[in-house]
Protein backbone atom coordinates (compact mmCIF):
# COMPACT_ATOMS: atom_id res chain seq x y z
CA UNK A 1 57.37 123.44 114.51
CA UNK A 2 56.87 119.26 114.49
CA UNK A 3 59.33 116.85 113.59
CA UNK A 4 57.80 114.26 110.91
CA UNK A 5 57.90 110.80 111.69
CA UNK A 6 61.45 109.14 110.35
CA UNK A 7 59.21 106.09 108.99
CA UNK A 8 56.40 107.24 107.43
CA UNK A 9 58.05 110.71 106.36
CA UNK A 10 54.40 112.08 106.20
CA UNK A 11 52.99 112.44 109.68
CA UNK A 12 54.58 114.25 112.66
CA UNK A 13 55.80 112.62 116.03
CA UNK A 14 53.86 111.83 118.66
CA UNK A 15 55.53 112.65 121.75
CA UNK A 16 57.25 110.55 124.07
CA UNK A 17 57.39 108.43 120.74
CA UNK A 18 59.61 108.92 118.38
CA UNK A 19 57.56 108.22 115.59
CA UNK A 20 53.72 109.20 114.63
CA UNK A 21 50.53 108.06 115.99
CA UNK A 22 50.19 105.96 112.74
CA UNK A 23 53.33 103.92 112.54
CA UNK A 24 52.74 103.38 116.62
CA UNK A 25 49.69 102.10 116.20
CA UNK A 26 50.21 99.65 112.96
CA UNK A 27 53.20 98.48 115.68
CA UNK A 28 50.89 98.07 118.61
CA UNK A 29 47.98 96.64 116.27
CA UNK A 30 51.05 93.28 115.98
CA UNK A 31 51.96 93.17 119.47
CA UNK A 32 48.14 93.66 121.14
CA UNK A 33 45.92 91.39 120.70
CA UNK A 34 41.62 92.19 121.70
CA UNK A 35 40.32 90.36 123.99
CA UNK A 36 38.99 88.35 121.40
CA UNK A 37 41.58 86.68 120.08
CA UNK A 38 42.50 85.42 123.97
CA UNK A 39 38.61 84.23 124.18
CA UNK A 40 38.22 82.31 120.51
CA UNK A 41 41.90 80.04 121.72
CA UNK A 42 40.23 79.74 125.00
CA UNK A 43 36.94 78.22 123.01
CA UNK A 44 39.39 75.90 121.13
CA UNK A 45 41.01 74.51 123.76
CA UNK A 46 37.51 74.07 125.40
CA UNK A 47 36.92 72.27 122.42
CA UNK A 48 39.67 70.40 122.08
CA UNK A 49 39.34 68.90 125.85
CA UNK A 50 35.25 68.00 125.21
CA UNK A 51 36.10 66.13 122.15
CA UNK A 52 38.38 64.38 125.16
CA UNK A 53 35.27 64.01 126.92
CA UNK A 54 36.69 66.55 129.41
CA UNK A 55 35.45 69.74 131.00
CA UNK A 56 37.25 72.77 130.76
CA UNK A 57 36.10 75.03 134.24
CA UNK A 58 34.73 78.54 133.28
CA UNK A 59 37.11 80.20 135.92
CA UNK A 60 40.10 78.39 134.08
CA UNK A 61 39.45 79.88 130.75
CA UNK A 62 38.78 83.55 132.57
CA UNK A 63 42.46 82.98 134.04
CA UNK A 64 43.49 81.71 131.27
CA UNK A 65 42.05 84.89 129.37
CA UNK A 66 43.57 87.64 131.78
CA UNK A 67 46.86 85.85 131.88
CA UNK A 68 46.83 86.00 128.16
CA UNK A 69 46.12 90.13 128.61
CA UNK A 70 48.09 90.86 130.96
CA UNK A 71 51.05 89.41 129.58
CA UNK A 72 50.60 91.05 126.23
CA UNK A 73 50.25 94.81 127.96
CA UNK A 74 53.51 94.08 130.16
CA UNK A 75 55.62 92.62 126.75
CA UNK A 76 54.50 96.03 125.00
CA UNK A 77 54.80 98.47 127.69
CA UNK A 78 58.40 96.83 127.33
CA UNK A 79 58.67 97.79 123.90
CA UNK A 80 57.49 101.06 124.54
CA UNK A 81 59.33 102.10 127.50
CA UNK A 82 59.81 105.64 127.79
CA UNK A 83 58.62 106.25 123.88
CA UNK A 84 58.39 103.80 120.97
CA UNK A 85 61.63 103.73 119.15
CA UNK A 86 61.71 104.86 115.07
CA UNK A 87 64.66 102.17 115.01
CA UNK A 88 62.22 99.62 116.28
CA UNK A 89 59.70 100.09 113.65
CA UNK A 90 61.62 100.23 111.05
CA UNK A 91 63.65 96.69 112.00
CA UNK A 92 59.88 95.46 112.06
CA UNK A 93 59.02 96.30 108.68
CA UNK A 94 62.27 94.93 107.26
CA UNK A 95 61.93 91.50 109.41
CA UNK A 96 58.70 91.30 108.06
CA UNK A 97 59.65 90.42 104.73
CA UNK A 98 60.08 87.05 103.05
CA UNK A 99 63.86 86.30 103.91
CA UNK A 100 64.35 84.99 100.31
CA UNK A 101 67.97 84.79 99.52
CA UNK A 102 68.00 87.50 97.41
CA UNK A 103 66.57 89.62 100.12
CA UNK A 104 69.30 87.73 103.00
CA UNK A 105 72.11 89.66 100.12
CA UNK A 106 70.67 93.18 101.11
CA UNK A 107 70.46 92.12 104.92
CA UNK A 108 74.26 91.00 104.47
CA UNK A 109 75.29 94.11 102.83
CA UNK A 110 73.37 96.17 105.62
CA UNK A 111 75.49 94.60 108.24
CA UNK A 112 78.73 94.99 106.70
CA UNK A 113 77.75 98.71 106.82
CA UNK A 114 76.60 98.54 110.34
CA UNK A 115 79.46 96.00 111.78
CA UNK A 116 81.38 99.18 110.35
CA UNK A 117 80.10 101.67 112.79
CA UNK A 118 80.80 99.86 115.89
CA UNK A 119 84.21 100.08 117.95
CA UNK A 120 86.82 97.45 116.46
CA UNK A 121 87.88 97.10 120.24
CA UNK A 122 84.69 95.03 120.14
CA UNK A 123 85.92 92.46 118.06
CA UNK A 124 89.16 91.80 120.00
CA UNK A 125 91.57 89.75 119.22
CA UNK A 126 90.40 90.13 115.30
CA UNK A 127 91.81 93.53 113.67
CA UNK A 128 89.41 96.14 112.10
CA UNK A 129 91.53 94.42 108.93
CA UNK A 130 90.64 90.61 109.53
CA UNK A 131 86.92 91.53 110.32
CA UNK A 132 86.64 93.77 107.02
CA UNK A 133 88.33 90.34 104.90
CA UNK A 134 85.52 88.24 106.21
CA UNK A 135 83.21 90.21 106.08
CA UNK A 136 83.92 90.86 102.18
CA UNK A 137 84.29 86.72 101.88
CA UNK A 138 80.49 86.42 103.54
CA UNK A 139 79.64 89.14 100.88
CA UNK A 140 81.20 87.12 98.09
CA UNK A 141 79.46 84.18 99.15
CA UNK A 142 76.20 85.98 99.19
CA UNK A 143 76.33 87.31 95.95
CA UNK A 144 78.00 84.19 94.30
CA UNK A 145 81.12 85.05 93.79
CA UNK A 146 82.48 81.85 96.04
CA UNK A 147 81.33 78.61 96.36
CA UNK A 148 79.85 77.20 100.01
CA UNK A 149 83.51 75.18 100.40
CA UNK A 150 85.10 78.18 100.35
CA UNK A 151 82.71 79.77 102.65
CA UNK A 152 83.46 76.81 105.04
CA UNK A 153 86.79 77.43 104.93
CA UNK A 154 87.23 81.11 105.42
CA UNK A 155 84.73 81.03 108.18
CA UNK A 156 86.77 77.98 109.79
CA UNK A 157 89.99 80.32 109.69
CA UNK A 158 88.22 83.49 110.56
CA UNK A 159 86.80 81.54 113.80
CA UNK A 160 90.57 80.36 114.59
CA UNK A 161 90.93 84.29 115.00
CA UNK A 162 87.88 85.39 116.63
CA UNK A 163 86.33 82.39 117.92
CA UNK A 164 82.65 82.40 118.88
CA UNK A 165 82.79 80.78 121.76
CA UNK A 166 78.68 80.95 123.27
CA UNK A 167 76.64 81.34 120.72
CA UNK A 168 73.82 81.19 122.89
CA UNK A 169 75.12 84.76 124.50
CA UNK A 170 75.16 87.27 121.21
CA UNK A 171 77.50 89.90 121.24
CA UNK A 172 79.27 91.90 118.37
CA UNK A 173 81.27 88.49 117.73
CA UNK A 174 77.98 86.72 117.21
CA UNK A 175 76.99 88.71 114.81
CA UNK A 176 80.42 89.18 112.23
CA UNK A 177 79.28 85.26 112.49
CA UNK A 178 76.41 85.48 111.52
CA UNK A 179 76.98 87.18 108.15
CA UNK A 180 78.49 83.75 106.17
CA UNK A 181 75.80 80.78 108.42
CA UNK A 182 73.02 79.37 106.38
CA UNK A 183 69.23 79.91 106.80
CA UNK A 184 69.93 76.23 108.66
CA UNK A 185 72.20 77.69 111.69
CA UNK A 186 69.35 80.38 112.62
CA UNK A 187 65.87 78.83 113.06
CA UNK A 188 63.48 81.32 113.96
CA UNK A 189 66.56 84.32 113.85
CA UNK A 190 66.60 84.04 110.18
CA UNK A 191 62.66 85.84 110.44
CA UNK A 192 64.13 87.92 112.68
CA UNK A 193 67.27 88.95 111.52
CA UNK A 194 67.46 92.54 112.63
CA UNK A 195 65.68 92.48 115.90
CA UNK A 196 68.20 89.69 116.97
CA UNK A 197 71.20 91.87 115.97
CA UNK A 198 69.37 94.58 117.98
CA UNK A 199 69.25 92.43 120.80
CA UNK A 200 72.83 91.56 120.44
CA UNK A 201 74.47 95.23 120.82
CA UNK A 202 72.61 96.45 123.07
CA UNK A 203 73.45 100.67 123.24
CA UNK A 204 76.55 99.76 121.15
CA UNK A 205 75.00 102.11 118.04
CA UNK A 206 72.88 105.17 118.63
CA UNK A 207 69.02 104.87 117.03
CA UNK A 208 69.91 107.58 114.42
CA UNK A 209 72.82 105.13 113.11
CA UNK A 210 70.55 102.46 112.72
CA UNK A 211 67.76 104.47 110.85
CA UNK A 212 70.18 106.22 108.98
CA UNK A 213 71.48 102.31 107.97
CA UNK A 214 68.17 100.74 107.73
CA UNK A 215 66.86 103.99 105.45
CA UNK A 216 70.20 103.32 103.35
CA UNK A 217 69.59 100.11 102.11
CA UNK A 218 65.56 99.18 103.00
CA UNK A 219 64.18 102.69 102.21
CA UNK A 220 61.60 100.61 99.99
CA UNK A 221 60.53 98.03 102.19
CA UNK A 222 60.20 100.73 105.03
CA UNK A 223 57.85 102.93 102.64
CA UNK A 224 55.88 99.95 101.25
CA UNK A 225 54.99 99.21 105.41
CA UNK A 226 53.96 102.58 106.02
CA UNK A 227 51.70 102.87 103.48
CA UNK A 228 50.09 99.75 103.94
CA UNK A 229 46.75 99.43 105.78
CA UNK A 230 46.41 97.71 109.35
């Protein structure tokens, strides 16, 4: 009896992973690079220093190369660890859509539902009460329902309560924060949304919650990645 994939929903795991052979390999496809890719930079920069009038040495651009590889299969075997997480693939599909606004409202939404499954004791000195009235107000900004003075307000009072006090250093804090900011705050975060709120509770929700989440509201986006070719 095989388990089907949680992502695709059509092909069965592949063992230690816990999603198929397909969905690992669209993953893997992103994060590993041929050799090829390494060698045509390497013939650009070579480029770039003749038009300098300057010689880049063969042996630098085959270090250069193998660096580039062996970088690549550490940062994956990373990923990977003991078997390629469903939870993982999934936050890639969703972080690799457009973050228009209307799509930031669904992303919102998700982590209101999320923020919900994770111990209040977290959010200390802010009650389960205070977090769930902000996170409403980020909501209501979000889908228009208050205007961006308002938003600067009730995030200025909600911060008196729970202040976030190294934003550098996510935590579950950081990310009740990060529900009212503006694409502005994020940078590159605001491509990748999910993976950075993965980063910032680390074992603080099991992968099944976060499937069962992402499923809930990006069951669409998920299905439109796994059908899509390489």
């Amino acid at each position: 009896m095989y388990v089907l994939c949680p992502v695709c929903e059509t092909n069965p795991v592949a063992l230690p992973h816990k999603v198929c052979q397909t969905c690992y390999g669209k993953v893997k496809a992103y994060y590993v690079q041929p050799r090829e890719h390494f060698e045509q930079q390497q013939e650009k920069m070579r480029l770039q220093w003749l038009a300098k009038g300057e010689i880049l040495p063969p042996e630098t651009i085959a270090r250069n190369i193998a660096f580039g590889l062996k970088s690549e299969t550490e940062r994956w075997a990373r990923i990977v660890g003991d078997g390629l997480s469903a939870a993982f693939v999934m936050i890639e599909a969703v972080d690799g859509q457009p973050p228009t606004h209307a799509f930031h409202r669904r992303r919102v939404v998700c982590l209101h539902d999320l923020i919900n499954r994770l111990d209040p004791a977290l959010f200390a000195p802010a009650n389960k009460a205070q977090v769930a009235s902000f996170m409403q107000s980020a909501i209501d900004f979000w889908e228009g329902r208050i205007a961006d003075n308002e938003r600067r307000r009730v995030h200025q009072a909600f911060n008196n309560i729970m202040p976030n006090e190294k934003p550098s250093d996510w935590d579950a804090k950081s990310i009740v924060h990060w529900m009212i900011h503006l694409e502005d705050h994020f940078s590159w975060m605001w491509q990748q949304w999910f993976e950075c709120v993965y980063d910032a509770i680390p074992n603080e929700l099991p992968d099944a919650v976060w499937c069962e989440l992402l499923m809930k509201h990006f069951a669409d986006v998920i299905a439109e990645w796994a059908t899509a070719s390489v």
